[in-house]
Protein backbone atom coordinates (compact mmCIF):
# COMPACT_ATOMS: atom_id res chain seq x y z
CA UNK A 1 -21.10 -38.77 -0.94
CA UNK A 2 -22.18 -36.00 1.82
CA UNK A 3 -21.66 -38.40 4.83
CA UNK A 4 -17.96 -38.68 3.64
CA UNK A 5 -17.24 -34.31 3.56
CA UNK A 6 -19.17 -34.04 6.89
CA UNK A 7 -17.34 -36.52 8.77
CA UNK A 8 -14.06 -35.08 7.80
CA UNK A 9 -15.43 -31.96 8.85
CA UNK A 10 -16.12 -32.66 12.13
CA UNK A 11 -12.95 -34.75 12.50
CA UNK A 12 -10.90 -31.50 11.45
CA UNK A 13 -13.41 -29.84 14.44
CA UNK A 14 -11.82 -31.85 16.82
CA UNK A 15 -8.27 -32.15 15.49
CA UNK A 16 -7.56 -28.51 14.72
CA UNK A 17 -7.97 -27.17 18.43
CA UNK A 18 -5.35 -30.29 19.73
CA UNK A 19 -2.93 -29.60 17.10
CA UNK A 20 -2.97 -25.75 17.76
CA UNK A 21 -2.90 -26.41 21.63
CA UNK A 22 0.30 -28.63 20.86
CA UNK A 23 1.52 -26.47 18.60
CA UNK A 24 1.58 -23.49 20.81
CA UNK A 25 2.49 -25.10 24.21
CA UNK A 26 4.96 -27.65 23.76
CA UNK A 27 7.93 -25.12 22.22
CA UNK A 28 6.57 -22.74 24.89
CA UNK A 29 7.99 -25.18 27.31
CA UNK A 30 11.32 -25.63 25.66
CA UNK A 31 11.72 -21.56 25.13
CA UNK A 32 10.57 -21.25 29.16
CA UNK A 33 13.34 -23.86 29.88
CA UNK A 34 16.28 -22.21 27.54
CA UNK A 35 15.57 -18.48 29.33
CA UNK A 36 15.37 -20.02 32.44
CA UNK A 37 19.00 -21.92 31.96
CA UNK A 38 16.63 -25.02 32.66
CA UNK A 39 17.81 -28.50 30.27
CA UNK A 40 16.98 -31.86 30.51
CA UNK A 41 20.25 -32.43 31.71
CA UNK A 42 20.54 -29.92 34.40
CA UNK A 43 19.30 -30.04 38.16
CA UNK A 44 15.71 -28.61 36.87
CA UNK A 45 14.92 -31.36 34.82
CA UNK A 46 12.27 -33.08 36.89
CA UNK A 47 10.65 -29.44 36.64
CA UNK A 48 11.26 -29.34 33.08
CA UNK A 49 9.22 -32.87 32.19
CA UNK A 50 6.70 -31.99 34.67
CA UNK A 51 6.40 -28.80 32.73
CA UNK A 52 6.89 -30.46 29.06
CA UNK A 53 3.62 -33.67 30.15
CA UNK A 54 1.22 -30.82 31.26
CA UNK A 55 2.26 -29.05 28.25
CA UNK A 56 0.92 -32.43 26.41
CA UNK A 57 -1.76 -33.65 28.80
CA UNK A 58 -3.95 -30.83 28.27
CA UNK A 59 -3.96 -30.83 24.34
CA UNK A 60 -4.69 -35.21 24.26
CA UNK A 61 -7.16 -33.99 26.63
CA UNK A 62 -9.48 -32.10 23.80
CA UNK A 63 -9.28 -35.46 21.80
CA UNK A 64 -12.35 -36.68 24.07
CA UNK A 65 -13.89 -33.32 24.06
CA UNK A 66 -17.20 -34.60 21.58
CA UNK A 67 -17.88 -37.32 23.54
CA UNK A 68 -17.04 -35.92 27.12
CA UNK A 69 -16.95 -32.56 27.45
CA UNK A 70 -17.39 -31.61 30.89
CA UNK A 71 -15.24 -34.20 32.35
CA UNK A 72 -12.20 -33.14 29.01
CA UNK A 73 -12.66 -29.00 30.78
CA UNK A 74 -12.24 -30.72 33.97
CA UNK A 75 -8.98 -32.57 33.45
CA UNK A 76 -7.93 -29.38 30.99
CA UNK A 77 -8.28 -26.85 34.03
CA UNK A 78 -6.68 -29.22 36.81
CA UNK A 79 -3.57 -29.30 34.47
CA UNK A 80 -3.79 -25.52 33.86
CA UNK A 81 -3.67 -24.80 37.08
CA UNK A 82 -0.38 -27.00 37.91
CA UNK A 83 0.96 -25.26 35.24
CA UNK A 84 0.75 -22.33 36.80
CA UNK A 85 2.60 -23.17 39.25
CA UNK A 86 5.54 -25.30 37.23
CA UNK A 87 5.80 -22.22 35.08
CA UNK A 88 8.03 -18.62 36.23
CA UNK A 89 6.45 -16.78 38.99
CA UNK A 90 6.13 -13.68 36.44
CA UNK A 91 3.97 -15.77 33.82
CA UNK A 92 4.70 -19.03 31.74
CA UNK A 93 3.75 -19.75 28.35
CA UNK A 94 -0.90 -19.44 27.42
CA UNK A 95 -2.41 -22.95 28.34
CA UNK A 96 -4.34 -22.67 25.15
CA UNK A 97 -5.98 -25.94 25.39
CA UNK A 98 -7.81 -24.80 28.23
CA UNK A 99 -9.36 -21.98 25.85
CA UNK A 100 -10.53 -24.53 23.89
CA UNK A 101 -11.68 -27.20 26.34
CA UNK A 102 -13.90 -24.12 28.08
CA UNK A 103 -15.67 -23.30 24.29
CA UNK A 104 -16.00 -26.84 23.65
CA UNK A 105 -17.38 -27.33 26.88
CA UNK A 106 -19.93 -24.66 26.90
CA UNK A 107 -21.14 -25.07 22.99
CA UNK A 108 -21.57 -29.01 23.40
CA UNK A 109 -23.89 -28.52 26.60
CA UNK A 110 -21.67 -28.93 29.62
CA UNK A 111 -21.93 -25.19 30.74
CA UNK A 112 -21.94 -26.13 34.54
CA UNK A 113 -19.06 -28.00 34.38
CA UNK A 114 -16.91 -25.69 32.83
CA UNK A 115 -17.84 -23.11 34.53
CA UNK A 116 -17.47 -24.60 38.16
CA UNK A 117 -14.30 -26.78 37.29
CA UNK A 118 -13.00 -23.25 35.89
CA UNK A 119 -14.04 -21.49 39.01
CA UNK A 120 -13.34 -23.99 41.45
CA UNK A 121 -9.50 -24.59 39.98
CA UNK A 122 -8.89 -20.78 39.71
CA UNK A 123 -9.78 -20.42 43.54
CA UNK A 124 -8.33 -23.18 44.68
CA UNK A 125 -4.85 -22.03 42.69
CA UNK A 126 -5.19 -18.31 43.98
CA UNK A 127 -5.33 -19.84 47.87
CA UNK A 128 -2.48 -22.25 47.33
CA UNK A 129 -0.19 -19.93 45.82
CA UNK A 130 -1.11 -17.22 49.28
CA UNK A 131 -0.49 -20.48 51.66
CA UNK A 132 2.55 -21.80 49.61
CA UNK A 133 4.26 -18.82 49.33
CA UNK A 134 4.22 -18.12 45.53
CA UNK A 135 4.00 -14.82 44.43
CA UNK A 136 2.17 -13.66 41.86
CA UNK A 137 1.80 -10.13 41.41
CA UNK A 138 -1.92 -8.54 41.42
CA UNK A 139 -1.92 -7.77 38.03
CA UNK A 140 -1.52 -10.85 36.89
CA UNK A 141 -4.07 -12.58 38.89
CA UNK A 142 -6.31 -9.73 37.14
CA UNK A 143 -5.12 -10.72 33.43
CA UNK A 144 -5.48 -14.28 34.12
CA UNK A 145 -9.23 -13.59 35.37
CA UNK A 146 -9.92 -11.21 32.85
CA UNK A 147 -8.92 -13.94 30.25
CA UNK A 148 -10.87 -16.59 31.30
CA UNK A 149 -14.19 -14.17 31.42
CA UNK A 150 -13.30 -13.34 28.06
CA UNK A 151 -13.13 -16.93 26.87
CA UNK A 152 -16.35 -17.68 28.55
CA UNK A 153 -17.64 -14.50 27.02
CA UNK A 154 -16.85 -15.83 23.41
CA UNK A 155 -17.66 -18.98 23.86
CA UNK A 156 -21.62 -18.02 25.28
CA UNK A 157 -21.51 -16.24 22.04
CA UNK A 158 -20.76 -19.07 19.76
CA UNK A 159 -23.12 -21.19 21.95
CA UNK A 160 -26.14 -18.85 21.33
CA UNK A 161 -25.31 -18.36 17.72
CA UNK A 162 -25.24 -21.98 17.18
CA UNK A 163 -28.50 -22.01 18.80
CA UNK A 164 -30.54 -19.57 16.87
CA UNK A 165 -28.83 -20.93 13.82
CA UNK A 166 -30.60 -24.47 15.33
CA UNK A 167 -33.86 -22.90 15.51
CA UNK A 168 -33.59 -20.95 11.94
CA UNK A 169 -32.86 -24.69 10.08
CA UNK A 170 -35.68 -26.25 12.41
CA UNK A 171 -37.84 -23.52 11.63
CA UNK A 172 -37.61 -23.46 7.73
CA UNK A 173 -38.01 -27.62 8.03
CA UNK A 174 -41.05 -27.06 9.81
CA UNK A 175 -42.16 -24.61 7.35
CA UNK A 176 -41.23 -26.67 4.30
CA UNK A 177 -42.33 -29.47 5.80
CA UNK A 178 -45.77 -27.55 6.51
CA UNK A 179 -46.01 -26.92 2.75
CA UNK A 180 -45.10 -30.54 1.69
CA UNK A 181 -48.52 -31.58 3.82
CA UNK A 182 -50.73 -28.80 2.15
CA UNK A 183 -49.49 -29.58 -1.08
CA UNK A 184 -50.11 -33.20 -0.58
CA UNK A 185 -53.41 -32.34 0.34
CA UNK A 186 -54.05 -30.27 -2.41
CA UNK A 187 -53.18 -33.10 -4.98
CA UNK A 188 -55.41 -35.94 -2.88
CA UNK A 189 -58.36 -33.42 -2.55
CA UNK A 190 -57.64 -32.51 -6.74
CA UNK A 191 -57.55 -36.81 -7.51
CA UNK A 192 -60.76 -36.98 -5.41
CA UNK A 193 -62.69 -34.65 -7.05
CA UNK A 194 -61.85 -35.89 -10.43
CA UNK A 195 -62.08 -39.55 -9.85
CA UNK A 196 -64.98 -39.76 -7.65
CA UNK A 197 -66.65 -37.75 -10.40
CA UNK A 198 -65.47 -39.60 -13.76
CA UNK A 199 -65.99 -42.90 -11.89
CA UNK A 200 -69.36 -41.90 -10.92
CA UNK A 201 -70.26 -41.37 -14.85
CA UNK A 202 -68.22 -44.27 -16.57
CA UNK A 203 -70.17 -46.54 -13.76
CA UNK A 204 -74.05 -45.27 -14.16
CA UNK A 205 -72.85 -45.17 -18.93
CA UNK A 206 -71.96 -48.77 -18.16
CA UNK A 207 -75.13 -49.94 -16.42
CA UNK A 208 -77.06 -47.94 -19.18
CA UNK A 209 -74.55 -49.56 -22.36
CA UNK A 210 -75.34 -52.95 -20.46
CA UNK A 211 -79.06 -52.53 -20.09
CA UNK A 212 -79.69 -51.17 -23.83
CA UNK A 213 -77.06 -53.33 -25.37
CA UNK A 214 -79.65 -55.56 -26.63
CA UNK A 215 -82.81 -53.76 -27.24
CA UNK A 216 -81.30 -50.57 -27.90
CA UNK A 217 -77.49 -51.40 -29.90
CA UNK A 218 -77.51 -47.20 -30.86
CA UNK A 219 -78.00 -45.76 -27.49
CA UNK A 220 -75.79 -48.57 -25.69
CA UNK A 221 -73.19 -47.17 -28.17
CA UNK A 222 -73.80 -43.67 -27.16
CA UNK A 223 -73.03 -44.75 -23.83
CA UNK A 224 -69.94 -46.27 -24.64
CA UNK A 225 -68.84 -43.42 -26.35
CA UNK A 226 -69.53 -41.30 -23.37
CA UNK A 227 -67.14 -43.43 -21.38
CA UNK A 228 -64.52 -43.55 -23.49
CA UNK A 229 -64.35 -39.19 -23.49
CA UNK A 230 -65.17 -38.92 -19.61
CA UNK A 231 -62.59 -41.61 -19.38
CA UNK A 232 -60.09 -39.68 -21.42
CA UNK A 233 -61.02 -36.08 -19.86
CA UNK A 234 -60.24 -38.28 -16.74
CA UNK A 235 -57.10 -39.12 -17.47
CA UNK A 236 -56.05 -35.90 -18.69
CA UNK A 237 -56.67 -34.35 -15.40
CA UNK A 238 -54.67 -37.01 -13.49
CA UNK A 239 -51.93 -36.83 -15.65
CA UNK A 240 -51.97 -32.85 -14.90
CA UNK A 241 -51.99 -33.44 -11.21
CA UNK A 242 -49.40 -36.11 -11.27
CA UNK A 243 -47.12 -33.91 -13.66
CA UNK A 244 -46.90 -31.86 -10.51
CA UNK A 245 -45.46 -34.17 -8.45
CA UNK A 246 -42.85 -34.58 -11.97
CA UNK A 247 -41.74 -30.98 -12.16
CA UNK A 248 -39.03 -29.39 -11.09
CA UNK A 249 -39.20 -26.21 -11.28
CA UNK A 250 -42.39 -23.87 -11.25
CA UNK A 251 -41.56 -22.74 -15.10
CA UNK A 252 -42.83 -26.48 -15.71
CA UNK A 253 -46.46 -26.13 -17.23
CA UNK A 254 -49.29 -28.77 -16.43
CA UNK A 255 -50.24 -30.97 -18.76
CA UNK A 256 -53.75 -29.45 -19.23
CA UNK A 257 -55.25 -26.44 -18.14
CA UNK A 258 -56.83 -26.44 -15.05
CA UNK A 259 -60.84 -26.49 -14.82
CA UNK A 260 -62.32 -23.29 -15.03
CA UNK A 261 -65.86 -21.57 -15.31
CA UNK A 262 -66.24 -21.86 -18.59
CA UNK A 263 -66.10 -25.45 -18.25
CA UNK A 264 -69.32 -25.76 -16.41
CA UNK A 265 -71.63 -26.27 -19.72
CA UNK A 266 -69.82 -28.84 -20.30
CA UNK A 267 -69.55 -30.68 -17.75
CA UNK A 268 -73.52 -29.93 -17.10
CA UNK A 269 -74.22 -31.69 -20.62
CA UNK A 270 -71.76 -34.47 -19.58
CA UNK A 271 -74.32 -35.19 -16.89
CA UNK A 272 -77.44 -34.55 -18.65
CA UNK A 273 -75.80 -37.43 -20.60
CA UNK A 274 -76.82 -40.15 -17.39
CA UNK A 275 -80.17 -38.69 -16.91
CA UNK A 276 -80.58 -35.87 -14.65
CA UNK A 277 -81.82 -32.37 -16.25
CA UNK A 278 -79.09 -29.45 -15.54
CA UNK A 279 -80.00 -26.48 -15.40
CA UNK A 280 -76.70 -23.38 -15.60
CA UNK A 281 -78.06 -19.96 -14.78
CA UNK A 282 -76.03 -16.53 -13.99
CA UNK A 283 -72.41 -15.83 -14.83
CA UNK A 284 -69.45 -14.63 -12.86
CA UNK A 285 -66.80 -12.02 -14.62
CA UNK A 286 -63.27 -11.30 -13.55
CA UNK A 287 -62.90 -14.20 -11.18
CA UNK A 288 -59.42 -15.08 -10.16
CA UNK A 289 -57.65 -19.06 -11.49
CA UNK A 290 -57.96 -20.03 -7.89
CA UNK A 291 -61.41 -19.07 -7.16
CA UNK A 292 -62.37 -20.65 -10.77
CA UNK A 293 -61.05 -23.85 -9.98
CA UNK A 294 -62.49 -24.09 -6.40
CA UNK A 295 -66.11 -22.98 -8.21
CA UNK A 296 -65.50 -25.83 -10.38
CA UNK A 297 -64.69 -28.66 -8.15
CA UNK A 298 -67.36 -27.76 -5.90
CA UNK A 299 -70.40 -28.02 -9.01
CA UNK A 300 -68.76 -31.05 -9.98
CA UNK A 301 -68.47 -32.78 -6.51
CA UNK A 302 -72.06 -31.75 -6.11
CA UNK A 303 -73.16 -33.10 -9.48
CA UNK A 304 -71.29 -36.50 -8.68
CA UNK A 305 -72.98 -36.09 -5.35
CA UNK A 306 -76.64 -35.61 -6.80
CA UNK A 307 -75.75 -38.28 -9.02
CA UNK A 308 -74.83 -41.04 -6.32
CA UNK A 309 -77.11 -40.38 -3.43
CA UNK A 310 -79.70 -37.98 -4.06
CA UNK A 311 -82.22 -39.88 -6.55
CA UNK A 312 -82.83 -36.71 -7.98
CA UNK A 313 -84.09 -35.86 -11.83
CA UNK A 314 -83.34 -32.17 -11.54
CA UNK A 315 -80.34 -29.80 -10.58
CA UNK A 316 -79.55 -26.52 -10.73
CA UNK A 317 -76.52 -24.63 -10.56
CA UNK A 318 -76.85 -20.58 -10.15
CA UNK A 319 -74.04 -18.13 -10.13
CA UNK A 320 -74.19 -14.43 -8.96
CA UNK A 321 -72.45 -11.82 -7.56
CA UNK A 322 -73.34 -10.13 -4.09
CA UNK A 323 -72.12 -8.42 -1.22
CA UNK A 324 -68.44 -8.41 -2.19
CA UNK A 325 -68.99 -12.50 -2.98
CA UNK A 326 -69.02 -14.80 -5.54
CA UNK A 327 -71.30 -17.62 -4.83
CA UNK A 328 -72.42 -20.33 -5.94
CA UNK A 329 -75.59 -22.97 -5.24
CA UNK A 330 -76.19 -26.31 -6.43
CA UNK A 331 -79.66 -27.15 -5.59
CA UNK A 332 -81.11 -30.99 -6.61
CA UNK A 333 -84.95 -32.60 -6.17
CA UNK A 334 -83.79 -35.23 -4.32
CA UNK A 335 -85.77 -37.88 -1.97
CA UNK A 336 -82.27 -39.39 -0.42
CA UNK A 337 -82.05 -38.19 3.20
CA UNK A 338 -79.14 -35.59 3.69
CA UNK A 339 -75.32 -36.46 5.10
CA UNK A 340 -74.85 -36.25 8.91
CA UNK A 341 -71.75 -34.34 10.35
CA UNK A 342 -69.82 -37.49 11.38
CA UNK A 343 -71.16 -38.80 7.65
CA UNK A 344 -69.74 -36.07 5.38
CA UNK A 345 -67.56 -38.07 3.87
CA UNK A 346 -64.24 -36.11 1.86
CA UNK A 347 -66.54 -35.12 -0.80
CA UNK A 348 -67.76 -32.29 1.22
CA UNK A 349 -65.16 -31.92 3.36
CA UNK A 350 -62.95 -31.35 0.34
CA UNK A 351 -65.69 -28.87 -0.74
CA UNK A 352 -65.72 -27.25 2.50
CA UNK A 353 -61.74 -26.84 2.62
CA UNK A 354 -61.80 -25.17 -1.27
CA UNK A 355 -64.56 -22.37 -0.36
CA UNK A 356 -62.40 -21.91 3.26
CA UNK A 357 -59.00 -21.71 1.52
CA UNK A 358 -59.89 -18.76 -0.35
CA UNK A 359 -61.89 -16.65 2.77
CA UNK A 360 -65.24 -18.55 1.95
CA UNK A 361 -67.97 -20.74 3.53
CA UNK A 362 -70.00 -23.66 2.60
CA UNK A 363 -73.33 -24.69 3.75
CA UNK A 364 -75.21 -28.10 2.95
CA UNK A 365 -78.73 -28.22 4.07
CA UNK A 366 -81.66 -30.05 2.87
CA UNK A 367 -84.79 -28.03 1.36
CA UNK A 368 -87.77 -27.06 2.70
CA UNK A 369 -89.68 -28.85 0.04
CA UNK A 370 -87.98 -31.34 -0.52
CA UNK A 371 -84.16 -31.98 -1.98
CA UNK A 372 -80.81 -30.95 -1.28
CA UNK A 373 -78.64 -27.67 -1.17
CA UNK A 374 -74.89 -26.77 -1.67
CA UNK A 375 -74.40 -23.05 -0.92
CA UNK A 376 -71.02 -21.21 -1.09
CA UNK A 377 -69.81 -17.95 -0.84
CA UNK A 378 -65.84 -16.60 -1.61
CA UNK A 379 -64.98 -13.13 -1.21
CA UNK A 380 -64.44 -11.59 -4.33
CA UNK A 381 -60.65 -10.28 -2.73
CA UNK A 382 -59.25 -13.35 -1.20
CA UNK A 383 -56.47 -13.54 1.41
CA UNK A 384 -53.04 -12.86 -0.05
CA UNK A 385 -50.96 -16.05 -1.55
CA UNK A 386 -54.48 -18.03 -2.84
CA UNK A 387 -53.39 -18.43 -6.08
């Protein structure tokens, strides 16, 4: 449906100038030819269908202007210029096609050739006319020249509007574009952090539910239950992420709220549930969505972290505010040795990107005495536009 409209429009493009051109020149011929006392009939008449074919040429011309531009302003001027000299000494009828040919010319790219076939025919007609004899008075060699500047002039000017109107649209793809990439970012670094974490816990409940399902029926159960509400508090959050992706308009509302701080006791006891003692200390007031969320994910890709690598019994999270920060620390007892740089893996390279998003930092370090660290810091005023 939009190919159809836009080829029509750029048919109409290239048939409006040729009908115009024809339009204009061709009775101009037959009016030049009735003042003059000139008929096909009478001894001018050769003149007359010279007159009448250049008249033509020069519109048919513009029909190969799209594909051919320089070589269309070419042929336009060399039959502009013979018109000049078919037409009365005092001034024939406006080769308008040649107005046309020299805008076409210039806006499609062929801005040498128009203006040296322009130049080149004008000069060559002016030096003709002094060795043949024709007169033309001064005045009109300084109209005709004046024209053609002022045909350039407008047609520069439609050139270099088309051209910043090219780099507007290329800049605002770019942009949107730019913000397609970060979003999709956003949503694989949001699908990480919950799956990798819910995965982590349904895994380590099964292998418990598995081992106890025999000698321990109640506690295997417990287990299963445990999946089945990380699995659902899973699903939920996936469903809100995806429901992005659904929406169409930013009134649309996610399907559940996003994570926030006071989220963290539970999902502290949702660990305590697979073993590890969790310990929540401090509290953080008046913290913007954003910064909430990013706190979040961060405890719970270090939790899912602890839980996966670090062979660790103990972790504790601390929250406190300090020096214009909120920051957080996730500290474990850990005996598994501690991620390279070229190991990180996107768990903390997600993390990382959250905390830098919003003005912060991140550090992971191991501990002096043994165990892991995840520090970070986010101003407490974040760059504009990080919610």
């Amino acid at each position: 449906m939009s190919r159809a409209p836009s080829r029509r429009s750029r048919r109409a493009r290239l048939l409006v100038p040729v009908i115009i051109s024809l339009i204009v020149q061709v009775p101009a011929v037959f009016f030049t030819a009735r003042n003059r006392s000139v008929a096909p009939l009478n001894l001018d008449t050769n003149q007359f269908w010279v007159a009448l074919v250049l008249a033509i040429v020069g519109p048919l011309a513009l029909l190969a202007a799209r594909r051919f531009p320089g070589p269309t302003v070419a042929v336009v001027t060399a039959a502009a210029c013979l018109d000049l000299f078919i037409g009365a000494p005092d001034g024939g009828p406006i080769y308008i096609s040649l107005a046309f040919a020299i805008v076409g010319a210039v806006v499609r790219g062929a801005r040498l050739w128009a203006w040296i076939s322009v130049a080149a025919g004008w000069v060559i007609s002016i030096t003709v006319s002094l060795f043949a004899g024709v007169s033309w008075s001064p005045v009109r060699i300084a109209l005709t020249t004046f024209g053609i500047l002022i045909v350039f002039g407008v047609a520069e000017a439609v050139r270099t509007r088309r051209e910043r109107y090219s780099q507007i649209a290329r800049f605002r793809a770019e942009r949107q574009q730019s913000e397609v990439q970060a979003e999709r970012v956003r949503i694989a670094r949001e699908l990480h952090d919950v799956l990798a974490h819910s995965l982590s816990q349904i895994n380590v409940q099964a292998g418990v539910g598995l081992h106890l399902m025999d000698s321990q029926p109640d506690k295997a159960r417990d287990a299963l239950a445990s999946i089945k509400e990380t699995s659902k508090s899973a699903l939920d959050e996936v469903r809100s992420v995806l429901g992005v992706l659904r929406s169409e308009g930013a009134q649309d509302a996610p399907l559940v709220p996003e994570p926030d701080l006071s989220r963290l006791e539970s999902l502290a006891a949702s660990v305590r549930t697979q073993g590890l003692e969790v310990s929540l200390t401090g509290e953080l007031a008046d913290v913007p969505q954003a910064t909430q969320l990013a706190i979040y994910r961060i405890v719970q890709e270090s939790l899912t972290n602890v839980l996966r690598h670090a062979n660790a019994t103990r972790a504790t999270i601390e929250l406190h505010e300090s020096d214009g920060f909120y920051r957080v620390t996730v500290t474990d007892n850990g005996t598994a040795p501690p991620p390279t740089e070229d190991a990180e893996g996107r768990g903390l390279l997600g993390m990382r990107e959250r905390a830098e998003l919003l003005g912060g930092t991140l550090a992971a370090e191991p501990v002096t005495h043994g165990g892991f660290r995840i520090a970070a810091s986010i101003p407490v005023r974040t760059r504009v536009g990080a919610e």
